[in-house]
PDB file of N, CA and C in Angstrom:
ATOM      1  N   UNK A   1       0.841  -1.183   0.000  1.00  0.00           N
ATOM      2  CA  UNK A   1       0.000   0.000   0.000  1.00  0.00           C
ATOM      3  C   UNK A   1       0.884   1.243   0.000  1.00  0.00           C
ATOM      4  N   UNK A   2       0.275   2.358  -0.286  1.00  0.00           N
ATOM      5  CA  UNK A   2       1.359   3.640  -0.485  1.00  0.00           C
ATOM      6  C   UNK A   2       0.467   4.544   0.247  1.00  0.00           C
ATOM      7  N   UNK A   3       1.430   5.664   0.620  1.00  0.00           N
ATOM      8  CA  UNK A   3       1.123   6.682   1.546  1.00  0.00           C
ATOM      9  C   UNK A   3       0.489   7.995   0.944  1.00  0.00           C
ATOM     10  N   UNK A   4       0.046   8.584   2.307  1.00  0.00           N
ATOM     11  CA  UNK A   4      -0.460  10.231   1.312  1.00  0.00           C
ATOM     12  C   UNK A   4       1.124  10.517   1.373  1.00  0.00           C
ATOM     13  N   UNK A   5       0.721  11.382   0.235  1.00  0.00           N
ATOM     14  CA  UNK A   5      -0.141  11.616  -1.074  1.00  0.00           C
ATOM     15  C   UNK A   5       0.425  10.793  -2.420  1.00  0.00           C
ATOM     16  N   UNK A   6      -0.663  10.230  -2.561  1.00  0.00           N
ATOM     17  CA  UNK A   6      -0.210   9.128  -3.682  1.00  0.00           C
ATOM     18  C   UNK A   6      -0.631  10.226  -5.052  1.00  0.00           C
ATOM     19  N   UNK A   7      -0.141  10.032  -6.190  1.00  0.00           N
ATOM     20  CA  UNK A   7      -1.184  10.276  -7.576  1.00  0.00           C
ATOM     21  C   UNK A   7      -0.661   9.751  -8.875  1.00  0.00           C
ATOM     22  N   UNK A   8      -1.178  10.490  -9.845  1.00  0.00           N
ATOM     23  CA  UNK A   8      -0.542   9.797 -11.017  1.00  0.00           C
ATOM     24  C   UNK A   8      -0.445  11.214 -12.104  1.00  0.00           C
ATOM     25  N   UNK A   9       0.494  11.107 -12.366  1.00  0.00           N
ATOM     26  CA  UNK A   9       0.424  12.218 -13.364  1.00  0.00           C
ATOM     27  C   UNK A   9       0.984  11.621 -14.702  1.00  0.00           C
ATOM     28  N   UNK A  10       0.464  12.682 -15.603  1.00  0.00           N
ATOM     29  CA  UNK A  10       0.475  12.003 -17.197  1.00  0.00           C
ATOM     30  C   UNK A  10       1.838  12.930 -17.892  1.00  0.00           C
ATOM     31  N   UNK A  11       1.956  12.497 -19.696  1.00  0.00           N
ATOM     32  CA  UNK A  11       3.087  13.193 -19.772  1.00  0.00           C
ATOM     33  C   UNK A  11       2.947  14.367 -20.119  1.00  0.00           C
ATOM     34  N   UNK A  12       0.872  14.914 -20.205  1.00  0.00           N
ATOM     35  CA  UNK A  12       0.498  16.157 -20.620  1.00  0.00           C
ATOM     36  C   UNK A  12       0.568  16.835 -19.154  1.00  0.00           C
ATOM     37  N   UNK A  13       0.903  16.482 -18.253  1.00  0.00           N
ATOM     38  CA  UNK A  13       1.018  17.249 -16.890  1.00  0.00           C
ATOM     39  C   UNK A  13      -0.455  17.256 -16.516  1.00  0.00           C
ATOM     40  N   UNK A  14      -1.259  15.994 -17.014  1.00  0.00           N
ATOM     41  CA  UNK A  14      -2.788  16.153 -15.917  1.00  0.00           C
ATOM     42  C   UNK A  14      -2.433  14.939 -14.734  1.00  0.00           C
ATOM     43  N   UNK A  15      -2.661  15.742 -13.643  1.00  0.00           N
ATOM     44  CA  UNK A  15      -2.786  14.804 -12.607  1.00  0.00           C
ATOM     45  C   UNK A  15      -3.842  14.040 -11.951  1.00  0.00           C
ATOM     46  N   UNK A  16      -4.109  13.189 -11.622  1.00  0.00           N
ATOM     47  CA  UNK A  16      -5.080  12.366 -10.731  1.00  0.00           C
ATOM     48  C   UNK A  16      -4.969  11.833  -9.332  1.00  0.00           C
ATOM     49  N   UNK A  17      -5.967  12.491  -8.243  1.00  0.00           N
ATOM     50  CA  UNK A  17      -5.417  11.803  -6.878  1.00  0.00           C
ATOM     51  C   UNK A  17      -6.467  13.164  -6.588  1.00  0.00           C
ATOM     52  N   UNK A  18      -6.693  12.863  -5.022  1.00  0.00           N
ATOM     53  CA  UNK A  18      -6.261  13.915  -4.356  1.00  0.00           C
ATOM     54  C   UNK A  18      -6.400  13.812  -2.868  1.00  0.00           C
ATOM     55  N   UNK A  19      -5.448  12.783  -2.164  1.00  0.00           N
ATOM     56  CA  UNK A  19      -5.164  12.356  -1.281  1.00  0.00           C
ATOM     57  C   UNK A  19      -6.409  11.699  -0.329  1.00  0.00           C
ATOM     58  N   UNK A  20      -7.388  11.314  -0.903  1.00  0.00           N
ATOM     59  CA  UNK A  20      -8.490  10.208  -0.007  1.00  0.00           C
ATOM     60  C   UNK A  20      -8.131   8.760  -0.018  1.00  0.00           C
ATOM     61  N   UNK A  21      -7.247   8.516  -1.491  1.00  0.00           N
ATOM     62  CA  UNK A  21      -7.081   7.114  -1.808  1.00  0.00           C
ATOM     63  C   UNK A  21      -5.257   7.324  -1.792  1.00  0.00           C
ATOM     64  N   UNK A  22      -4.508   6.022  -1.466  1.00  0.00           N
ATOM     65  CA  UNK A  22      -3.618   6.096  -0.846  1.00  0.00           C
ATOM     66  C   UNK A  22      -2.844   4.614  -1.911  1.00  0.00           C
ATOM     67  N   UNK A  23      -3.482   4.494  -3.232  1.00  0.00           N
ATOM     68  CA  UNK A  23      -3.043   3.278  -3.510  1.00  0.00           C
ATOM     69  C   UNK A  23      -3.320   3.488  -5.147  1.00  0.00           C
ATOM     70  N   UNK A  24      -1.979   3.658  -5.782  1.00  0.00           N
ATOM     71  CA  UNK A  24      -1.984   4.061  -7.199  1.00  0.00           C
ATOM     72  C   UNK A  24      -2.834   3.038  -7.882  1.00  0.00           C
ATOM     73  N   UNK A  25      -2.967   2.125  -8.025  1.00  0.00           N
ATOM     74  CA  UNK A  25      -3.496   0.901  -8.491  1.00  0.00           C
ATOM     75  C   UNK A  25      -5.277   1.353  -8.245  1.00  0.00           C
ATOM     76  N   UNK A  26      -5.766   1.851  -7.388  1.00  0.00           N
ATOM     77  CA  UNK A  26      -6.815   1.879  -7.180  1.00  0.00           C
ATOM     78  C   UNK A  26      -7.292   3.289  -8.003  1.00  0.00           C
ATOM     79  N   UNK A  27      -5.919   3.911  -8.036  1.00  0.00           N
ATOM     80  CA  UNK A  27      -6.714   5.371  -8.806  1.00  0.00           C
ATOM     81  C   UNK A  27      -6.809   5.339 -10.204  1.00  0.00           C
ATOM     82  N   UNK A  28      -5.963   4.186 -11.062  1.00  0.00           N
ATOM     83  CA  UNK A  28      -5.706   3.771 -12.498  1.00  0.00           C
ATOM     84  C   UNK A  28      -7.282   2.946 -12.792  1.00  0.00           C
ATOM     85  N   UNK A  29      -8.121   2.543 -11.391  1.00  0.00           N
ATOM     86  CA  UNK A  29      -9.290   2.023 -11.557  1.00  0.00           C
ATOM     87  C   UNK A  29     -10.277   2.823 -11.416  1.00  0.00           C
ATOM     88  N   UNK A  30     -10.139   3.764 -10.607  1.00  0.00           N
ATOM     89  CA  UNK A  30     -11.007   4.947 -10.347  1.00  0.00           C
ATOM     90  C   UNK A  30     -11.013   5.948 -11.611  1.00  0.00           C
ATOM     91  N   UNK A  31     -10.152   6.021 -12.253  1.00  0.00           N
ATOM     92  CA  UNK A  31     -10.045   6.792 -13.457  1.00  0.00           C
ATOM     93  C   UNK A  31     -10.226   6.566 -14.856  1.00  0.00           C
ATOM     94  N   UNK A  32     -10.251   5.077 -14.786  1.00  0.00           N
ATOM     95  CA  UNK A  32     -10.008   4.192 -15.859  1.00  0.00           C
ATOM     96  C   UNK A  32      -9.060   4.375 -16.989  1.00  0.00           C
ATOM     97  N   UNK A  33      -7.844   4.468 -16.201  1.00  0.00           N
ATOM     98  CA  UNK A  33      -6.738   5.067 -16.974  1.00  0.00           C
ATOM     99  C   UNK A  33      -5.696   3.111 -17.235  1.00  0.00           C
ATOM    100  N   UNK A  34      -5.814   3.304 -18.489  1.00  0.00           N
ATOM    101  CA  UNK A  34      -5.414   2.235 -18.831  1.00  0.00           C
ATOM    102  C   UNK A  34      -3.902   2.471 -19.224  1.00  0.00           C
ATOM    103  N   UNK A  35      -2.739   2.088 -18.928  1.00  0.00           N
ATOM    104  CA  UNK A  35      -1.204   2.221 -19.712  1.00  0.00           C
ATOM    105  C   UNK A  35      -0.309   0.770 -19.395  1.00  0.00           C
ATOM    106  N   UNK A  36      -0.649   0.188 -20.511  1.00  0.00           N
ATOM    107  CA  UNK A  36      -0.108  -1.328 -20.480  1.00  0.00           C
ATOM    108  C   UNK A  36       1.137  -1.183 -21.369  1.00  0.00           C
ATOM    109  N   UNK A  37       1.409   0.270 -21.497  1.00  0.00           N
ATOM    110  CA  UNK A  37       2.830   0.197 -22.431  1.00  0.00           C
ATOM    111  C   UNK A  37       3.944  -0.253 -21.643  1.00  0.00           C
ATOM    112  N   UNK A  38       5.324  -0.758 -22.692  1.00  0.00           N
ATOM    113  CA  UNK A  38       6.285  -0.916 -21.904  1.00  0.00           C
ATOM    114  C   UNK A  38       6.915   0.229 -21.076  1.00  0.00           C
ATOM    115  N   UNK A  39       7.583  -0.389 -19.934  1.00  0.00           N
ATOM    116  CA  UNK A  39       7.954   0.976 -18.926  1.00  0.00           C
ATOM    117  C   UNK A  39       8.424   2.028 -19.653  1.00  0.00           C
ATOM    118  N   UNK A  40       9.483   2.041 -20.424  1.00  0.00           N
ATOM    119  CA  UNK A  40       9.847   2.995 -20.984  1.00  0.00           C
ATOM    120  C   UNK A  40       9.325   4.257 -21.671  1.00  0.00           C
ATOM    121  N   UNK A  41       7.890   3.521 -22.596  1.00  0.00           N
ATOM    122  CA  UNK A  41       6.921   4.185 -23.049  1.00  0.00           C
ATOM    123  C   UNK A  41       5.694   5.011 -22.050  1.00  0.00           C
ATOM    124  N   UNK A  42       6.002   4.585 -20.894  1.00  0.00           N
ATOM    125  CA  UNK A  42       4.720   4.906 -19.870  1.00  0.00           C
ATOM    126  C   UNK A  42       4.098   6.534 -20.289  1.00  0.00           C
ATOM    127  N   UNK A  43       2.775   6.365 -20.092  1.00  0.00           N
ATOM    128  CA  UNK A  43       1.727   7.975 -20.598  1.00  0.00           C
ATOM    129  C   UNK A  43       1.469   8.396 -18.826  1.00  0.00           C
ATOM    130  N   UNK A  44       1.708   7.470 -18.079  1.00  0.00           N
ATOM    131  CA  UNK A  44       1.335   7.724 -16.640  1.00  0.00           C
ATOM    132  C   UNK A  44       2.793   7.372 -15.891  1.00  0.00           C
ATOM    133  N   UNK A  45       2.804   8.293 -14.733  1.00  0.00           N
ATOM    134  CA  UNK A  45       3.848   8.455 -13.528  1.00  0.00           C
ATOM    135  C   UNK A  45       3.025   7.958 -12.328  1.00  0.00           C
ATOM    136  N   UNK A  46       3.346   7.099 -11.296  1.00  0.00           N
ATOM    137  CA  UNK A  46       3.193   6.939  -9.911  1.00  0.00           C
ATOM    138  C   UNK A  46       4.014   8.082  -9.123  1.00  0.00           C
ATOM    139  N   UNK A  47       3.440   8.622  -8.145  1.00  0.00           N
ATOM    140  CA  UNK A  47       4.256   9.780  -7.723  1.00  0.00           C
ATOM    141  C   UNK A  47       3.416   9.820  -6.135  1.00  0.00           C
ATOM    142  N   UNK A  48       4.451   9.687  -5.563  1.00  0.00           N
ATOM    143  CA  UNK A  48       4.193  10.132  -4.129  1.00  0.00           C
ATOM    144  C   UNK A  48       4.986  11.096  -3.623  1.00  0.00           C
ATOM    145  N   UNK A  49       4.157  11.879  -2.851  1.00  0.00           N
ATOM    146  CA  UNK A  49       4.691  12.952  -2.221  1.00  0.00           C
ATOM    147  C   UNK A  49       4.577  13.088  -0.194  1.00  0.00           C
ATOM    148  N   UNK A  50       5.762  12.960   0.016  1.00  0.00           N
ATOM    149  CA  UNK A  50       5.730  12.543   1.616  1.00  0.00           C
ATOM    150  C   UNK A  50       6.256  13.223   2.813  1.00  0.00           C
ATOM    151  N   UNK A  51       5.598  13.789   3.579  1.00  0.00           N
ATOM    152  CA  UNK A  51       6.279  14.621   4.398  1.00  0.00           C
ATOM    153  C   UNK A  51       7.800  14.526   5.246  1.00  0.00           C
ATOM    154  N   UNK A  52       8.923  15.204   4.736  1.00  0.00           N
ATOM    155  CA  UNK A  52       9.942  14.268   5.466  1.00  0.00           C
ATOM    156  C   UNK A  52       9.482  14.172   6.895  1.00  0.00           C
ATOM    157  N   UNK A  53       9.415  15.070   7.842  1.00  0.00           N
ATOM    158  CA  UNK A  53       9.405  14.808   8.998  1.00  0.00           C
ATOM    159  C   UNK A  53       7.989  13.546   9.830  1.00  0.00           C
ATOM    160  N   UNK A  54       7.280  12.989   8.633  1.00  0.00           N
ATOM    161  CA  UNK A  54       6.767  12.094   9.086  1.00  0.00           C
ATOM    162  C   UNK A  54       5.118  12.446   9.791  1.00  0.00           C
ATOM    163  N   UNK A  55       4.870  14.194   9.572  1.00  0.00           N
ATOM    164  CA  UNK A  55       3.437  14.627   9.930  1.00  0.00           C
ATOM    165  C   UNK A  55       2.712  15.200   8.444  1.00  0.00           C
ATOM    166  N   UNK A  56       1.653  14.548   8.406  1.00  0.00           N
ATOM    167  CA  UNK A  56       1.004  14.858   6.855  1.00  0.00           C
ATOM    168  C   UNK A  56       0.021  16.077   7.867  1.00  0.00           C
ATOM    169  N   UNK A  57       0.198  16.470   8.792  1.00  0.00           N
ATOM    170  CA  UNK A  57      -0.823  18.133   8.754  1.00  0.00           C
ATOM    171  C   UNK A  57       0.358  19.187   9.148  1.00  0.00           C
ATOM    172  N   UNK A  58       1.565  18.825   8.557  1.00  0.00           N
ATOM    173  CA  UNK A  58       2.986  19.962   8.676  1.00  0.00           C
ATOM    174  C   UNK A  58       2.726  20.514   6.746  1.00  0.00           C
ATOM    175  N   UNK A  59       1.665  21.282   6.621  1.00  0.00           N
ATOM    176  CA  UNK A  59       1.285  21.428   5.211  1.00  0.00           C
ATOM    177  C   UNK A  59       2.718  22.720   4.708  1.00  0.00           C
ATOM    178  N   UNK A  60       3.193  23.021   5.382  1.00  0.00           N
ATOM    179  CA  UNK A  60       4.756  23.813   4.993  1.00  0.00           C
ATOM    180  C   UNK A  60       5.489  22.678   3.927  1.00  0.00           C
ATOM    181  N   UNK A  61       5.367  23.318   2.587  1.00  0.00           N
ATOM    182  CA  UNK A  61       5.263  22.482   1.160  1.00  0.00           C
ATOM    183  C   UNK A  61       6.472  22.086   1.299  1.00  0.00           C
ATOM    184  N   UNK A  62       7.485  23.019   1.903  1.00  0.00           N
ATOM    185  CA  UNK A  62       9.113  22.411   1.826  1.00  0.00           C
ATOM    186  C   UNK A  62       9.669  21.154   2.748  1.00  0.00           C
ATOM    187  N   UNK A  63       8.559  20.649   3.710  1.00  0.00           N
ATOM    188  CA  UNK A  63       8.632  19.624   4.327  1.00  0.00           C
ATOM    189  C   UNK A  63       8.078  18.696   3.660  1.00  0.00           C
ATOM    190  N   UNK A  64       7.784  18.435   2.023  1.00  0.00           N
ATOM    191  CA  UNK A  64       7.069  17.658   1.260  1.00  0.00           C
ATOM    192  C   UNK A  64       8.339  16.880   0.284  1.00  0.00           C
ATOM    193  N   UNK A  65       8.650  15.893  -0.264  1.00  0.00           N
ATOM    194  CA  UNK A  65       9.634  15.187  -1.295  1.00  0.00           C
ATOM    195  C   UNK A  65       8.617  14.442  -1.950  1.00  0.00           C
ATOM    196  N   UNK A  66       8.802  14.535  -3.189  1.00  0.00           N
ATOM    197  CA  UNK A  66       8.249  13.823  -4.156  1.00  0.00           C
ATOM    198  C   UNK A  66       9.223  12.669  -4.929  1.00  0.00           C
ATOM    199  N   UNK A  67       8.497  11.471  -4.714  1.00  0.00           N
ATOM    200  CA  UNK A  67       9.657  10.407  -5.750  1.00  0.00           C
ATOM    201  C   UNK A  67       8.599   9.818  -6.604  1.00  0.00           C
ATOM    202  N   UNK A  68       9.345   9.121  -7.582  1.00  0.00           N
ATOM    203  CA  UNK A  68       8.777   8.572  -8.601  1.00  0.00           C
ATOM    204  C   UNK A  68       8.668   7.393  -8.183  1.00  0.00           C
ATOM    205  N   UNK A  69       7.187   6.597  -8.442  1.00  0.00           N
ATOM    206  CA  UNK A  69       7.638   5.086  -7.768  1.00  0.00           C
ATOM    207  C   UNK A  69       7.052   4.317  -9.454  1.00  0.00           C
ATOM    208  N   UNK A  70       8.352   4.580  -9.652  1.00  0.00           N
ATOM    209  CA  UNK A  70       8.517   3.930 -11.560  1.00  0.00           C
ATOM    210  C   UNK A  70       9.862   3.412 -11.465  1.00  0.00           C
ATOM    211  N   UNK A  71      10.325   2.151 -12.265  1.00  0.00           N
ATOM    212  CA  UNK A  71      11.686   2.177 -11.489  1.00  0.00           C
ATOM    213  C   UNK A  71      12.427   2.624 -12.179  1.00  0.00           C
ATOM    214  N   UNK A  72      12.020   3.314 -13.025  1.00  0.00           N
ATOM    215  CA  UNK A  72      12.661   4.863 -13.688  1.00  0.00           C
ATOM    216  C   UNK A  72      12.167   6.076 -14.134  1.00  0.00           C
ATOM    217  N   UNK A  73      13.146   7.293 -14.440  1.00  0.00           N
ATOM    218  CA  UNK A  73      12.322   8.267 -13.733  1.00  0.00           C
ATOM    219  C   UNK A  73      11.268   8.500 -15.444  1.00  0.00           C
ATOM    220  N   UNK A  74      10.129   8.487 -16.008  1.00  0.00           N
ATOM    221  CA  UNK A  74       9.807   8.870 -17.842  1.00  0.00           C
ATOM    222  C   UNK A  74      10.805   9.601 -18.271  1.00  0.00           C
ATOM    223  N   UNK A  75      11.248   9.627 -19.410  1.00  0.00           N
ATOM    224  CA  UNK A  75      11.898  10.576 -19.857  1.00  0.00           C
ATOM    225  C   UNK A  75      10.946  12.438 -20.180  1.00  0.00           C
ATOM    226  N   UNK A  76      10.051  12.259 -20.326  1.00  0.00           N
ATOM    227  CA  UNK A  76       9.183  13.057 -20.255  1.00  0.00           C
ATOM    228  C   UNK A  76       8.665  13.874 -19.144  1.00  0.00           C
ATOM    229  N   UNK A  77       9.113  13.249 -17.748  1.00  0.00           N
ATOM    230  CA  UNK A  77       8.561  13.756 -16.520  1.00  0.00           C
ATOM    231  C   UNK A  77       9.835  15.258 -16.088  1.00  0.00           C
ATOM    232  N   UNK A  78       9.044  16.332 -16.066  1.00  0.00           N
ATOM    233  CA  UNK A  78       9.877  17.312 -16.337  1.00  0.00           C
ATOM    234  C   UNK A  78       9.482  18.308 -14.589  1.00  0.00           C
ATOM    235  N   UNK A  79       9.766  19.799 -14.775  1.00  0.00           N
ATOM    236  CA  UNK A  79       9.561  20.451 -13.711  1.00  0.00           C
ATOM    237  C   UNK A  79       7.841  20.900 -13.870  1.00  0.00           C
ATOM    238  N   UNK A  80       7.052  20.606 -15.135  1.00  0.00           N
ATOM    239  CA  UNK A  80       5.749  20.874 -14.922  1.00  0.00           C
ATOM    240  C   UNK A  80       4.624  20.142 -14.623  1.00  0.00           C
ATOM    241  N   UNK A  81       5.832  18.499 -14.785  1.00  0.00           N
ATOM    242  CA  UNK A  81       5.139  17.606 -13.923  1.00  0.00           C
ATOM    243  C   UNK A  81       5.261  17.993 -12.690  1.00  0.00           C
ATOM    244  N   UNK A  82       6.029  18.385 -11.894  1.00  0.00           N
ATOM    245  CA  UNK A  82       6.565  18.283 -10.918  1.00  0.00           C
ATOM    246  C   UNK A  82       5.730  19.213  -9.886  1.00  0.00           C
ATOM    247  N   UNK A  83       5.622  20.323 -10.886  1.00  0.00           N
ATOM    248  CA  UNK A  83       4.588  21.078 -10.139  1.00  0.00           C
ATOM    249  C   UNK A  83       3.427  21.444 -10.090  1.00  0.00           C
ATOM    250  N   UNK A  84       2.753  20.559 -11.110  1.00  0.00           N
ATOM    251  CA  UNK A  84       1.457  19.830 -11.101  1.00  0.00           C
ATOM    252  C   UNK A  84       1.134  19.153  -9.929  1.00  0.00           C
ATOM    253  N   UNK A  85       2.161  17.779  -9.973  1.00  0.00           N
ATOM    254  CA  UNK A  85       1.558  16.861  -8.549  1.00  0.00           C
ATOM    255  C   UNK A  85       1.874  18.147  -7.266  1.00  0.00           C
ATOM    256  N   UNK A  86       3.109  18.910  -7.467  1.00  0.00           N
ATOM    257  CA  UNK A  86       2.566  19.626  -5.754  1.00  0.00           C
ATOM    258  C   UNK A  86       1.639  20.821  -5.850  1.00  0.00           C
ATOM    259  N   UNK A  87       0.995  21.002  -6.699  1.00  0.00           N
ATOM    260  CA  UNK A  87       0.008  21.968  -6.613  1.00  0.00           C
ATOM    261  C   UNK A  87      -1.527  21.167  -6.306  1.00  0.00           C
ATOM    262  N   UNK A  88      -1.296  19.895  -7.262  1.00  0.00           N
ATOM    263  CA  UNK A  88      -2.720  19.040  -6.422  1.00  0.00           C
ATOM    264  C   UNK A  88      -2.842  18.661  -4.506  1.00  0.00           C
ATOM    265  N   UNK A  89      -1.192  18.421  -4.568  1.00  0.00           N
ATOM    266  CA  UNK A  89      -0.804  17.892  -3.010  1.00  0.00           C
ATOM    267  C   UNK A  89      -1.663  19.508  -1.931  1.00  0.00           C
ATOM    268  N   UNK A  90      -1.068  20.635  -2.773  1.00  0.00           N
ATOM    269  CA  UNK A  90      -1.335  21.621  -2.011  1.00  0.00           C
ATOM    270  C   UNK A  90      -2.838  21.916  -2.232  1.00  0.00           C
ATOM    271  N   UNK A  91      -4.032  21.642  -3.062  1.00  0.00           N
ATOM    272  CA  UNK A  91      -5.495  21.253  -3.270  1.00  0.00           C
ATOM    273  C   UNK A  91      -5.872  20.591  -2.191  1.00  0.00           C
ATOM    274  N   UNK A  92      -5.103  19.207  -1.580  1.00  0.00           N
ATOM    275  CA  UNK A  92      -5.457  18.158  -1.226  1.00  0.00           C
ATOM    276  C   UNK A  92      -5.554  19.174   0.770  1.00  0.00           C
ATOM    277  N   UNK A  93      -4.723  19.837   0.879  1.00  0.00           N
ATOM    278  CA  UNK A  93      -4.686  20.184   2.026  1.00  0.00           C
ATOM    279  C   UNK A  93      -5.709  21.268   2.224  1.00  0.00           C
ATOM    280  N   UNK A  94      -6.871  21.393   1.259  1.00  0.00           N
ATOM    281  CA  UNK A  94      -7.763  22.387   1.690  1.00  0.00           C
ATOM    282  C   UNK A  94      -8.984  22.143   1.997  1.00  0.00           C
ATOM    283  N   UNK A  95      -9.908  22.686   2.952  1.00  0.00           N
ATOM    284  CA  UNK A  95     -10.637  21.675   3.783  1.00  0.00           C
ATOM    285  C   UNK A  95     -12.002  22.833   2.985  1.00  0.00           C
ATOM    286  N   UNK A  96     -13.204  22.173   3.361  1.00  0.00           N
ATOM    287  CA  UNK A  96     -14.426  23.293   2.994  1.00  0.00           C
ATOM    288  C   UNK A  96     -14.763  23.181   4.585  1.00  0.00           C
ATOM    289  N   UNK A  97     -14.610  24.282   4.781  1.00  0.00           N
ATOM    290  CA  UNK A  97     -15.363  24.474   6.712  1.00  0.00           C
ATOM    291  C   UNK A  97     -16.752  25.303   6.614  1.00  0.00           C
ATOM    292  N   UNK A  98     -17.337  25.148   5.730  1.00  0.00           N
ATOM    293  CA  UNK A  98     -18.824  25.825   5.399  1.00  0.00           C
ATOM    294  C   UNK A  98     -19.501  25.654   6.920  1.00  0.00           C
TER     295      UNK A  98
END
């Protein structure tokens, strides 16, 4: 199983997640995002983003690391991937207190 914040981002920089589900596999079903290409070719990134110090309500973004859990990194996955998934991560931390 994988941790918040799990997601998936593509090589057009759309992301999917937004930290309720905790298990990439489940969001490729929730989305019906199909990519049976070989790794190399992948249209989708696994990407978790994890608080180093080990508290997911320390929402101070610079206490956040993002890795790729691909066992390489796309050649395509650039800095607008990058700040795609932490701009959803930073979505994910906003509450509606209506």
């Amino acid at each position: 199983m994988c941790k918040y914040f799990s997601c998936l981002v593509n090589k057009t920089g759309r992301v999917v997640g937004d930290g309720s589900i905790d298990s990439h596999e489940e969001l490729y079903q929730i989305y019906k995002i199909k990519d049976d290409r070989p790794k190399e070719l992948l249209l989708w990134a696994k990407i978790e983003i994890l608080p180093q110090d080990g508290d997911i309500f320390n929402h101070d973004i610079k206490n956040w690391d993002l890795t790729i859990d691909e066992e390489r990194k796309p050649d395509w996955f650039g800095v607008k991937h990058e700040k795609a998934c932490f701009d959803r991560l930073k979505k994910s931390f906003e509450v509606d207190v209506k």
